[in-house]
C-alpha atoms as a PDB file:
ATOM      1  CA  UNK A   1       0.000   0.000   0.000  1.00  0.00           C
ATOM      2  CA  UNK A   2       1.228   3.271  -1.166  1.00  0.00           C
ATOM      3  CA  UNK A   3       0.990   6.346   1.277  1.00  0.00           C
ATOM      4  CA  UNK A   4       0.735   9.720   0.120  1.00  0.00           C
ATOM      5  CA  UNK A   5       3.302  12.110   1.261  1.00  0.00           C
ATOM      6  CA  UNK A   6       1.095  14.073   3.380  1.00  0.00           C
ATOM      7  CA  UNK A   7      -0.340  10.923   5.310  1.00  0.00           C
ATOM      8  CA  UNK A   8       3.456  10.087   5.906  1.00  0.00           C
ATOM      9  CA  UNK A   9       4.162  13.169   7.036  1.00  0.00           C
ATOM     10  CA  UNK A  10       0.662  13.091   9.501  1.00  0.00           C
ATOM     11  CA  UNK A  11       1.859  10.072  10.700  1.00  0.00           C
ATOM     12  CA  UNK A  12       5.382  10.542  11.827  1.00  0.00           C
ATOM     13  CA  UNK A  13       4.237  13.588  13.229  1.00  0.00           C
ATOM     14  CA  UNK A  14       1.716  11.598  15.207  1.00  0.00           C
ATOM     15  CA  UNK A  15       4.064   9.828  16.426  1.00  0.00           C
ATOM     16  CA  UNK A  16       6.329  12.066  17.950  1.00  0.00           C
ATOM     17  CA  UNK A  17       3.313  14.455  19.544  1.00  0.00           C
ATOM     18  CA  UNK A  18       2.684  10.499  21.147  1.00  0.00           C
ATOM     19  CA  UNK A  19       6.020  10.536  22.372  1.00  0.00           C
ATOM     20  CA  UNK A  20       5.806  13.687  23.651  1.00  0.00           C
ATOM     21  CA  UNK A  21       2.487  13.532  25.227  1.00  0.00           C
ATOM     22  CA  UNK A  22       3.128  10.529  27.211  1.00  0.00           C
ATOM     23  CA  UNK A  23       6.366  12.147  28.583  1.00  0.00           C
ATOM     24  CA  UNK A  24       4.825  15.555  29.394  1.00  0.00           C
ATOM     25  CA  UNK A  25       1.736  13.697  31.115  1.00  0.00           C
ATOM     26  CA  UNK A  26       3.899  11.935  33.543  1.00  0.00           C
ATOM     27  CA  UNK A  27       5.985  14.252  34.279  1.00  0.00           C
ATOM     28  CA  UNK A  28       2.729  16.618  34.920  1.00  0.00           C
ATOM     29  CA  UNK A  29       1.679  13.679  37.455  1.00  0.00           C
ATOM     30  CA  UNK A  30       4.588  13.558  39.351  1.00  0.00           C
ATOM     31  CA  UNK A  31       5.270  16.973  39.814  1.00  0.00           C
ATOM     32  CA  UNK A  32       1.398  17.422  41.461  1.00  0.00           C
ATOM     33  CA  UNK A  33       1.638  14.234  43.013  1.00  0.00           C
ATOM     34  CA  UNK A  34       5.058  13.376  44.281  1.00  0.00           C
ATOM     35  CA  UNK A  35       6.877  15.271  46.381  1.00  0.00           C
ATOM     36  CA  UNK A  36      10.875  15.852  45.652  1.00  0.00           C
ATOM     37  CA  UNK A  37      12.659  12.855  46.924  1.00  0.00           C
ATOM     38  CA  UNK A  38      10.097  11.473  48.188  1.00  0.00           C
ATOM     39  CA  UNK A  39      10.392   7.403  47.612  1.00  0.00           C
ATOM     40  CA  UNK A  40       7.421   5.481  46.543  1.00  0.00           C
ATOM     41  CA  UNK A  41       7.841   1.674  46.015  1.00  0.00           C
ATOM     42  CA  UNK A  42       5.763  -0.165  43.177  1.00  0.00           C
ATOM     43  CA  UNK A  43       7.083  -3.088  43.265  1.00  0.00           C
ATOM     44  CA  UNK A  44       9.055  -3.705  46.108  1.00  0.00           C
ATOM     45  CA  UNK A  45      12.487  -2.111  46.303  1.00  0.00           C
ATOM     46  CA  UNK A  46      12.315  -3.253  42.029  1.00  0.00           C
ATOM     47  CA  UNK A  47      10.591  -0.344  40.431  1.00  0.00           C
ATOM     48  CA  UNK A  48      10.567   2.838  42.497  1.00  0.00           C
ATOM     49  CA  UNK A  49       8.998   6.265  41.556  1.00  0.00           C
ATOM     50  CA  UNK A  50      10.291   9.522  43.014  1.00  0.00           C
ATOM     51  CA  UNK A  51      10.913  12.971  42.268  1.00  0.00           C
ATOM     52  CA  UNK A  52      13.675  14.989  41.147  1.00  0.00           C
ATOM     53  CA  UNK A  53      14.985  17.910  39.193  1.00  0.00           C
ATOM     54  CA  UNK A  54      17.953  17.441  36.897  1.00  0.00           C
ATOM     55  CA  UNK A  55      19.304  20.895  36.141  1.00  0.00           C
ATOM     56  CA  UNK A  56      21.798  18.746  33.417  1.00  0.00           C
ATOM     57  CA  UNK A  57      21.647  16.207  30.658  1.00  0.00           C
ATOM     58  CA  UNK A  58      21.612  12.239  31.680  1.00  0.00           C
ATOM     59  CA  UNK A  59      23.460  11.574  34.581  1.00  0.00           C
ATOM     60  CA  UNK A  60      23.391  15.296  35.593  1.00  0.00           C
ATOM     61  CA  UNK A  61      26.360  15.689  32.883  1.00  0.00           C
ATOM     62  CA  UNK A  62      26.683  19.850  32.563  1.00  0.00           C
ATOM     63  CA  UNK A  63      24.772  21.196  35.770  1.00  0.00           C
ATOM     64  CA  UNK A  64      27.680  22.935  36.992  1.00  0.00           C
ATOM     65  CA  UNK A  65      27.963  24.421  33.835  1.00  0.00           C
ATOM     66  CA  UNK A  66      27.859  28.498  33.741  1.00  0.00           C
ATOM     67  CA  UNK A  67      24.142  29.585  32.536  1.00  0.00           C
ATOM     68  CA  UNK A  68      25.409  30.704  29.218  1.00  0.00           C
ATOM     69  CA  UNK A  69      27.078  27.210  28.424  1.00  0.00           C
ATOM     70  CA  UNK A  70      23.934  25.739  29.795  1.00  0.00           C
ATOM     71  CA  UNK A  71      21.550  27.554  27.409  1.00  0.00           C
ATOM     72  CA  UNK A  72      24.198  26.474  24.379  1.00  0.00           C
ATOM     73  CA  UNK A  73      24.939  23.387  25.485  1.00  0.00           C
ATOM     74  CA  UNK A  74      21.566  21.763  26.790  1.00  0.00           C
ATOM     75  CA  UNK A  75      19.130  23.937  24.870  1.00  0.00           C
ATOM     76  CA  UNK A  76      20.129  25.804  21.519  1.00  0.00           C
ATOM     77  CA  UNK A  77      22.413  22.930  20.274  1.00  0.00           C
ATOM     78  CA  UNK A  78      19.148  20.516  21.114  1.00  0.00           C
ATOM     79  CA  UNK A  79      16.727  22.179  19.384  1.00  0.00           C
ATOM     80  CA  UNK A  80      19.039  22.448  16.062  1.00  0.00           C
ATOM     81  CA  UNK A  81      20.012  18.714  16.014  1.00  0.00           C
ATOM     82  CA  UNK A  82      16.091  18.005  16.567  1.00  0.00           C
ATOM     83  CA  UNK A  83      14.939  20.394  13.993  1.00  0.00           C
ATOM     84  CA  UNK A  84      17.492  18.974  11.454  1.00  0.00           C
ATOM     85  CA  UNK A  85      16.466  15.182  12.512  1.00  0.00           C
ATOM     86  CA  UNK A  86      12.787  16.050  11.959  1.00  0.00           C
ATOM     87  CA  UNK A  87      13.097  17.492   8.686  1.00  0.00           C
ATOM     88  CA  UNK A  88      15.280  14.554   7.455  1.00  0.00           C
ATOM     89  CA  UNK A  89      12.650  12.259   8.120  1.00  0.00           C
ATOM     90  CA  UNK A  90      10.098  14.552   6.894  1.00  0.00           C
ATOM     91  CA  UNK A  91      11.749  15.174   3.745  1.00  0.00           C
ATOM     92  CA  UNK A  92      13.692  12.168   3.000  1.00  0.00           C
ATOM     93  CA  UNK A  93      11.897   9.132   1.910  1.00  0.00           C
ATOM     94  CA  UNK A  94      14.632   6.280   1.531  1.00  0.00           C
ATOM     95  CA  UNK A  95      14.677   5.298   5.314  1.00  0.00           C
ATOM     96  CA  UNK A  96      12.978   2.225   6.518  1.00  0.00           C
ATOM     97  CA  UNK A  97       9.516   2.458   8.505  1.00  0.00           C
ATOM     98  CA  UNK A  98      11.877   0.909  11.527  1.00  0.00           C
ATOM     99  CA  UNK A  99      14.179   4.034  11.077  1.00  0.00           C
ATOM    100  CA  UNK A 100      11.911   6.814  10.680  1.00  0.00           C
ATOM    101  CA  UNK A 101       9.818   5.147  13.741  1.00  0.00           C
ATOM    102  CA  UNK A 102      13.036   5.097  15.783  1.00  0.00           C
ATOM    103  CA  UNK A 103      13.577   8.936  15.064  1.00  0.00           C
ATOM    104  CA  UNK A 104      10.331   9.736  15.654  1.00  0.00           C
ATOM    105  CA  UNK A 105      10.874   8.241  19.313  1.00  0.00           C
ATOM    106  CA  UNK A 106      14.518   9.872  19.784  1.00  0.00           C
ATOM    107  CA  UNK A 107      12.623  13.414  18.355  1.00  0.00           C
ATOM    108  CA  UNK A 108       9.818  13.455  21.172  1.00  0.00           C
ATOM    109  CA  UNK A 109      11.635  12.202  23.402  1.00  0.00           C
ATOM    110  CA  UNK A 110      14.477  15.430  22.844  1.00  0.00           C
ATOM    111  CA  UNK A 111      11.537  17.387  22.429  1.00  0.00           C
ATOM    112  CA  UNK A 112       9.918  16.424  26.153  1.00  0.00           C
ATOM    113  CA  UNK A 113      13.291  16.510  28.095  1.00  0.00           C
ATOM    114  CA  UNK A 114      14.166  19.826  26.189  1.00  0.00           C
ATOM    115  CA  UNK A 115       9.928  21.320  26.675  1.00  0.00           C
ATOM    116  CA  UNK A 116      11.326  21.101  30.703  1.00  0.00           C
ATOM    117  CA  UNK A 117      14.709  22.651  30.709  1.00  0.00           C
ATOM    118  CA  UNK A 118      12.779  25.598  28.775  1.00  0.00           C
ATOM    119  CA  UNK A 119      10.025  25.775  30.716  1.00  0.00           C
ATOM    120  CA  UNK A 120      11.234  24.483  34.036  1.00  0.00           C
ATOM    121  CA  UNK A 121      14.938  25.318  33.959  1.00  0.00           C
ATOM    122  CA  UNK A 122      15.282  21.396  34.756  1.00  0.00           C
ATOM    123  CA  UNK A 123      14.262  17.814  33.939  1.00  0.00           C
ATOM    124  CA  UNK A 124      11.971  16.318  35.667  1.00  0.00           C
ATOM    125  CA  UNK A 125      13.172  12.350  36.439  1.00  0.00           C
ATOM    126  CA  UNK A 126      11.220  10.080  38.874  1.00  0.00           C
ATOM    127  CA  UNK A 127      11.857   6.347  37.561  1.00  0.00           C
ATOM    128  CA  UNK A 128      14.546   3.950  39.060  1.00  0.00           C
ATOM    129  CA  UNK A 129      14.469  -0.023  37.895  1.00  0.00           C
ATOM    130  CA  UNK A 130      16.628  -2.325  39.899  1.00  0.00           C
ATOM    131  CA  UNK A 131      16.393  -6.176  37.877  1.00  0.00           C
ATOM    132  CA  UNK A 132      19.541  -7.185  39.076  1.00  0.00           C
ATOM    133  CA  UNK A 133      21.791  -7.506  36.575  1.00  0.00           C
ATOM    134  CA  UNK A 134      19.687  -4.414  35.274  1.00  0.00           C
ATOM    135  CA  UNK A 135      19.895  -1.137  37.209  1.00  0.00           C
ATOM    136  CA  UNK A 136      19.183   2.195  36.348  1.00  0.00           C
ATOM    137  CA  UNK A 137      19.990   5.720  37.751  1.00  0.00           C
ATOM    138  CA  UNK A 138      16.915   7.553  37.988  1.00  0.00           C
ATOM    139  CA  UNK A 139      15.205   8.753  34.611  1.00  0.00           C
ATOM    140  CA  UNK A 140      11.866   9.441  32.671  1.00  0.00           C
ATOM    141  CA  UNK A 141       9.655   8.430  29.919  1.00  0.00           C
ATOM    142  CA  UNK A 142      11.156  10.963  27.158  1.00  0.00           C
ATOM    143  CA  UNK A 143      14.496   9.097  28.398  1.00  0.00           C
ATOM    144  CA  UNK A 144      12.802   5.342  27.439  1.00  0.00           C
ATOM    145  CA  UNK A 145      11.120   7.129  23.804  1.00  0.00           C
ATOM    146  CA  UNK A 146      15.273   8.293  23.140  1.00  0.00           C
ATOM    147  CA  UNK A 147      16.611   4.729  24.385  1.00  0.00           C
ATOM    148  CA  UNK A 148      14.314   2.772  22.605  1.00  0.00           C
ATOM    149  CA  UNK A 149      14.298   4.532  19.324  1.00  0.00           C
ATOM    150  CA  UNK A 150      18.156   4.727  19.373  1.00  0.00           C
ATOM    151  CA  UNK A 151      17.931   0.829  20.184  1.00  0.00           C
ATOM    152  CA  UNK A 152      15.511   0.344  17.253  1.00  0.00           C
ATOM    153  CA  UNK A 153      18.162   2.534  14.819  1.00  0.00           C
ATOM    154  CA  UNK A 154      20.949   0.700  15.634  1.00  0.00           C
ATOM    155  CA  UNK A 155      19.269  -2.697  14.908  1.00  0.00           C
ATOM    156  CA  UNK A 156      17.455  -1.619  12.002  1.00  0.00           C
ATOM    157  CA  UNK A 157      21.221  -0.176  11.259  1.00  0.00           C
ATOM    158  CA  UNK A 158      23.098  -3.080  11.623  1.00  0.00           C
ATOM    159  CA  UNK A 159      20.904  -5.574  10.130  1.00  0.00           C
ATOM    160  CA  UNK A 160      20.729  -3.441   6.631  1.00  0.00           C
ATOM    161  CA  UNK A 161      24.539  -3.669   7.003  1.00  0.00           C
ATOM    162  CA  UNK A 162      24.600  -7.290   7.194  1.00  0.00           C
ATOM    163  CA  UNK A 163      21.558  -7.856   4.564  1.00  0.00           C
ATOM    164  CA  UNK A 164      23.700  -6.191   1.795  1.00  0.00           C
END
C-alpha cells in the first residue's frame, strides 16, 4: 500500500506528539503528586517512583555548567540537532519504517526533556528499575522514547549492514 506524502508526514508527526504527550503527562503527574525525593515503592524495592529535578543532561552531565554554556549546550544545540532530525525524516523518503519510527521516538523524546529545561529550567526524572543484573539511575519516559528509538536505529542499522 502506497501512502501519500502528506499521510506520511501526519503520521510521523503523530508519532512524535505520542512521544511527547506521554512524557509531558507523567511528568505533569509527578510533579502534582510526588513530592521531591520522596520514595514510593511499586514493586518492592524493584521499580521505584520519586521525584527529582535534573538541572543537566543524563546523569546530571553539565549542571555545573555556567548559565550561558547551559543555554548552548543543553538547549540551543538541542533544538538544532532536533529540527534537522525532523526534517530529514520529513523530507527524506529512503529510510525504513523501523528508522523513521526510531527517530520519531529519539525526536519526542528530545523534544519532552528539552519542553522542561525551557520551561522548568530542569528535567523532571522520577523512575529507578533495579532487575539485578539491570539497574538504572533515575530517569523518565522521554528518556525510554530516546533509548528505545536509538535501540531500534541501531538494529534496524546493523541488520541493513549485514543484509547487503
Amino acid at each position: 500500500m502506497k501512502i501519500t506524502r502528506k499521510i506520511r508526514i501526519i503520521l510521523i508527526l503523530s508519532l512524535v506528539l505520542l512521544n511527547i504527550s506521554c512524557d509531558q503527562i507523567s511528568k505533569n503527574v509527578v510533579r502534582q503528586m510526588i513530592e521531591p525525593y520522596e520514595r514510593i515503592e511499586v514493586f518492592k524495592d524493584r521499580f521505584v517512583l520519586t521525584k527529582v529535578e535534573n538541572t543537566g543532561a543524563a546523569y546530571s552531565l553539565g549542571s555545573d555548567l555556567t548559565p550561558i554554556l547551559k543555554i548552548l549546550l543543553l538547549q540551543i544545540l538541542p533544538i538544532l540537532v532536533l529540527i534537522l532530525l525532523l526534517r530529514q525524516i520529513l523530507i527524506k523518503t529512503n529510510y525504513s519504517r523501523e528508522t523513521i519510527i526510531g527517530f520519531a521516538f529519539i525526536i519526542g523524546g528530545g523534544i519532552g526533556n528539552l519542553f522542561d529545561r525551557i520551561v522548568y529550567g530542569s528535567v523532571t526524572d522520577f523512575l529507578i528499575l533495579d532487575l539485578g543484573i539491570i539497574k538504572t539511575e533515575i530517569f523518565n519516559l522521554a528518556d525510554v522514547s530516546i533509548f528505545l528509538g536509538s535501540i531500534l536505529v541501531l538494529i534496524t542499522t546493523f541488520f541493513k549492514e549485514k543484509i547487503q
